[in-house]
N, C-alpha and C. Protein backbone atom coordinates (compact mmCIF):
# COMPACT_ATOMS: atom_id res chain seq x y z
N UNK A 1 0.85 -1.17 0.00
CA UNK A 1 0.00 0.00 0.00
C UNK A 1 0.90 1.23 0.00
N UNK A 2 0.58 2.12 -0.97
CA UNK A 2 0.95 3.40 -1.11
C UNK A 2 0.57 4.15 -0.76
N UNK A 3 0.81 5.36 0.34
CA UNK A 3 -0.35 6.54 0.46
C UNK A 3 0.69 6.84 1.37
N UNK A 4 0.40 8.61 1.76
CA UNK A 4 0.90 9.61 2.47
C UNK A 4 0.44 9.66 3.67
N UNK A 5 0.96 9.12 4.63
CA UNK A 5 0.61 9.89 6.16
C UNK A 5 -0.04 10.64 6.80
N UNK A 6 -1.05 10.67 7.54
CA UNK A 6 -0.94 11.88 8.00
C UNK A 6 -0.81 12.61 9.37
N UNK A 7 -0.05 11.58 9.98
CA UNK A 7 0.27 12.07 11.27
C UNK A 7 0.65 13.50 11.29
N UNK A 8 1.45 14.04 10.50
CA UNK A 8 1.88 15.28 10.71
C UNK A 8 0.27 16.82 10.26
N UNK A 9 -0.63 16.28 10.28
CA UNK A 9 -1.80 16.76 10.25
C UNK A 9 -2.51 16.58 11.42
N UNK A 10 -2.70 15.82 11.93
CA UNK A 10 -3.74 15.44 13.27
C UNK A 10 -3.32 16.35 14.52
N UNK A 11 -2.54 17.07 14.34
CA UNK A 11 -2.62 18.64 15.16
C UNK A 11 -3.26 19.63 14.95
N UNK A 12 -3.60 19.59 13.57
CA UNK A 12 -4.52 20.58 13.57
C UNK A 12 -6.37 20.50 13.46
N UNK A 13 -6.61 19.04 14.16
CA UNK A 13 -7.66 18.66 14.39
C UNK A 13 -8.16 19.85 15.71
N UNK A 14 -8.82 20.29 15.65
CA UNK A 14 -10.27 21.21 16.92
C UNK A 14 -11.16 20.74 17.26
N UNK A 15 -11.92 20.24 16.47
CA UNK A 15 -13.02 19.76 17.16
C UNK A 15 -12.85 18.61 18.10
N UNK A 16 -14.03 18.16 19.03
CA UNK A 16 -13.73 17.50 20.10
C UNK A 16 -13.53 15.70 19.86
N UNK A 17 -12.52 15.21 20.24
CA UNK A 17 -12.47 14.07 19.79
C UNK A 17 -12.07 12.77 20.68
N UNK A 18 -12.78 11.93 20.44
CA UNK A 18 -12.42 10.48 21.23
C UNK A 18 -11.40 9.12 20.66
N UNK A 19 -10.40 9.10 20.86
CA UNK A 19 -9.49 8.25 20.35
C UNK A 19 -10.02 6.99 21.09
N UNK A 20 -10.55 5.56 20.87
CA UNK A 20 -10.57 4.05 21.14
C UNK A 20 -9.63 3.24 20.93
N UNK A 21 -9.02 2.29 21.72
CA UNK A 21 -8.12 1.35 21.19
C UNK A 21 -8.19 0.52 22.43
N UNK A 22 -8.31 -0.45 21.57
CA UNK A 22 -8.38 -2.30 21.89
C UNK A 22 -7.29 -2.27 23.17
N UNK A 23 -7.45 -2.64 24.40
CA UNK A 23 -6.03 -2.96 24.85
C UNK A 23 -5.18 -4.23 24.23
N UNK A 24 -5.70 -4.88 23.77
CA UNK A 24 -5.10 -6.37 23.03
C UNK A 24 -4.93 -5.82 21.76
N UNK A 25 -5.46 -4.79 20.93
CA UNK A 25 -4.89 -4.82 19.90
C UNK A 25 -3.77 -4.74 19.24
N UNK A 26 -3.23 -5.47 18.22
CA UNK A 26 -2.03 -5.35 17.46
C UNK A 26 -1.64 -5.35 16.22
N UNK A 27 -3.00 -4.73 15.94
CA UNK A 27 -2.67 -4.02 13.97
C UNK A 27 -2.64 -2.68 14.49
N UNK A 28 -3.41 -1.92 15.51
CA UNK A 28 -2.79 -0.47 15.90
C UNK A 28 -2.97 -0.66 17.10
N UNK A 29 -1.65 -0.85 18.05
CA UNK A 29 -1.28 -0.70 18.81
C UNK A 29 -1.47 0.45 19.91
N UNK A 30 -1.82 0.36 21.28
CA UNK A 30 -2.61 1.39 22.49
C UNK A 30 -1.10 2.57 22.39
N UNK A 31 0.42 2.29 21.80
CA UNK A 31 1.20 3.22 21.86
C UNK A 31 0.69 4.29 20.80
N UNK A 32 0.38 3.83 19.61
CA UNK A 32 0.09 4.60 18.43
C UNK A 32 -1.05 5.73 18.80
N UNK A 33 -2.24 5.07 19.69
CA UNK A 33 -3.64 5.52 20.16
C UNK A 33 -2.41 6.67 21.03
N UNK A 34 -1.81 6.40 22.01
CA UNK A 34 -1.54 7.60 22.84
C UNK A 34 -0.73 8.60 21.96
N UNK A 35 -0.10 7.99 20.85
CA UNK A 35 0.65 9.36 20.31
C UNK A 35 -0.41 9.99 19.54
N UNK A 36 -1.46 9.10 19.24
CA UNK A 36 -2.34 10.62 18.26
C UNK A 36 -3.17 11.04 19.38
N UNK A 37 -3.53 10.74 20.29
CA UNK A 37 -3.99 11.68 21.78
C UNK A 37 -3.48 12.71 21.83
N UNK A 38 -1.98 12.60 22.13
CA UNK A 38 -0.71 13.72 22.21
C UNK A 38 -0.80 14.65 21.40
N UNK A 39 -1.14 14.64 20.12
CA UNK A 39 -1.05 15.25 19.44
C UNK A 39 -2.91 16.03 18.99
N UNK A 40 -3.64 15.79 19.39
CA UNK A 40 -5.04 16.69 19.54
C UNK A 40 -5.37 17.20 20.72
N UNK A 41 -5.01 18.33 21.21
CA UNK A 41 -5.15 18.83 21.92
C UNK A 41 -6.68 18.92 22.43
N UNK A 42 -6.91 18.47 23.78
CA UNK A 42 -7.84 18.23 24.40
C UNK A 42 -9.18 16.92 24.22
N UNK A 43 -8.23 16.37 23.41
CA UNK A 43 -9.04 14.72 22.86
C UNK A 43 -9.18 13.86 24.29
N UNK A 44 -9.81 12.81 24.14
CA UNK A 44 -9.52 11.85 25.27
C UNK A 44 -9.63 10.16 24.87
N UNK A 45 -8.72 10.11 25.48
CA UNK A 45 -8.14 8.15 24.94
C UNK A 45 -8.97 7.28 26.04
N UNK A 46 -9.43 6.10 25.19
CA UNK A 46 -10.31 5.10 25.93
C UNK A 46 -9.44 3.68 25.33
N UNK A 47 -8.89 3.30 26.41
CA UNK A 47 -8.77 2.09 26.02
C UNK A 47 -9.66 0.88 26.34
N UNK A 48 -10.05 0.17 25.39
CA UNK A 48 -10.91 -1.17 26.17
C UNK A 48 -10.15 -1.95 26.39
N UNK A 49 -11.08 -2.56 27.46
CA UNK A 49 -10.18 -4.13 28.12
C UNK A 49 -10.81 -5.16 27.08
N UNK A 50 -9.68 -6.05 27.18
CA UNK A 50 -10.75 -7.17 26.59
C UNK A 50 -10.53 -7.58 25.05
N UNK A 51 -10.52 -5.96 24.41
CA UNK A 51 -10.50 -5.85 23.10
C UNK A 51 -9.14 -5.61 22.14
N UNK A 52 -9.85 -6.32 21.25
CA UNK A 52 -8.52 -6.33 20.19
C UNK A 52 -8.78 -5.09 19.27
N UNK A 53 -8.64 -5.22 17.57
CA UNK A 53 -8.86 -4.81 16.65
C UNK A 53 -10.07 -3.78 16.52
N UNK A 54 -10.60 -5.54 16.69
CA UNK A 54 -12.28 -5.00 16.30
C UNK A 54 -13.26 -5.03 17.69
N UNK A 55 -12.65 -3.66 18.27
CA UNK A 55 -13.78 -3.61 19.90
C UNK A 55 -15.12 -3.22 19.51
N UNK A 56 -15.80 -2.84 18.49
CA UNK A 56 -16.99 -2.66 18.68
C UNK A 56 -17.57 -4.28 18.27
N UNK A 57 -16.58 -5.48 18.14
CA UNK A 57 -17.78 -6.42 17.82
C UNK A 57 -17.29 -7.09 19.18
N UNK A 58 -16.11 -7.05 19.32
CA UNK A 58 -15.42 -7.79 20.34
C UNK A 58 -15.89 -7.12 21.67
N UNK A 59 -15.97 -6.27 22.11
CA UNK A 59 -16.40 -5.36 23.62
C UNK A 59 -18.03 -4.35 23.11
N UNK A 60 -18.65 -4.72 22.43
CA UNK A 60 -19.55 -3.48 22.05
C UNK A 60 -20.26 -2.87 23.49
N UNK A 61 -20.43 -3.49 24.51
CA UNK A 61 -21.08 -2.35 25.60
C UNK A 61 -20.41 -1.57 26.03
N UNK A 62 -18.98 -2.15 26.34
CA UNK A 62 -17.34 -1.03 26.66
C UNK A 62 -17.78 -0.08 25.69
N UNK A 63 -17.63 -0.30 24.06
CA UNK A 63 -17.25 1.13 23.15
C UNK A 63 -18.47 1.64 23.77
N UNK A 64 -19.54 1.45 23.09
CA UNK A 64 -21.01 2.42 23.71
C UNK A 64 -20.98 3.05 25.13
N UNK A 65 -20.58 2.43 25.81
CA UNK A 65 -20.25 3.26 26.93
C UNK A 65 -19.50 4.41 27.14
N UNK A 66 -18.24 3.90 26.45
CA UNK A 66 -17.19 5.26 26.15
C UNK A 66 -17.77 6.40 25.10
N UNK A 67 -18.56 5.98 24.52
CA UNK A 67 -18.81 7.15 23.45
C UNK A 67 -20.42 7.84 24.00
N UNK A 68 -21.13 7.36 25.04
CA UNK A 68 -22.00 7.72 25.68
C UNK A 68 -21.66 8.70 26.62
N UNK A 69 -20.34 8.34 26.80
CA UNK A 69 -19.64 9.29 27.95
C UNK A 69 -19.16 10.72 27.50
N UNK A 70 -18.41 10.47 26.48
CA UNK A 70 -17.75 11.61 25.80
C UNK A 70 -19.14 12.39 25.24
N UNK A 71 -20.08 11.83 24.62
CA UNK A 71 -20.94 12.88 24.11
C UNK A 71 -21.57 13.46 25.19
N UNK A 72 -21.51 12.72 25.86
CA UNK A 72 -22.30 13.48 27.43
C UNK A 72 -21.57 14.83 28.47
N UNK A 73 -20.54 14.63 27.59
CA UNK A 73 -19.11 15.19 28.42
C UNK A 73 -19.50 16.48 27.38
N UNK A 74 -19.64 16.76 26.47
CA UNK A 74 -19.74 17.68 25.39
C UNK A 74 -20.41 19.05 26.15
């Protein structure tokens, strides 16, 4: 696969945002999840337990929960 990056963009994300990641996952890894945290200022990182890859099939009441939270947090 060919394509351009764009980590060096996801700083200039504003609007309010929720980063998810699997704690078991390992096609994107909970380090990767905290560096694009780091880099959106005022985002917030949820990691699930439990979950790999695919947490909304693997944990779906965890994600819904976390994203029940954050919109509530709004």
């Amino acid at each position: 696969m060919d394509r351009q990056g764009v980590y060096d963009e996801i700083g200039k994300i504003t609007t309010p945002t929720l980063i998810m990641v699997g704690e078991e996952d390992v096609a994107t890894v909970p380090a990767k999840a905290e560096r694009i945290q780091a880099r959106i200022a005022g985002s917030h990182l949820v990691r699930i337990p439990g979950a790999g890859h695919s947490s909304t099939i693997e944990e779906p009441e965890a994600v819904n929960m976390a994203i029940k939270a954050f919109l509530n947090s709004l």
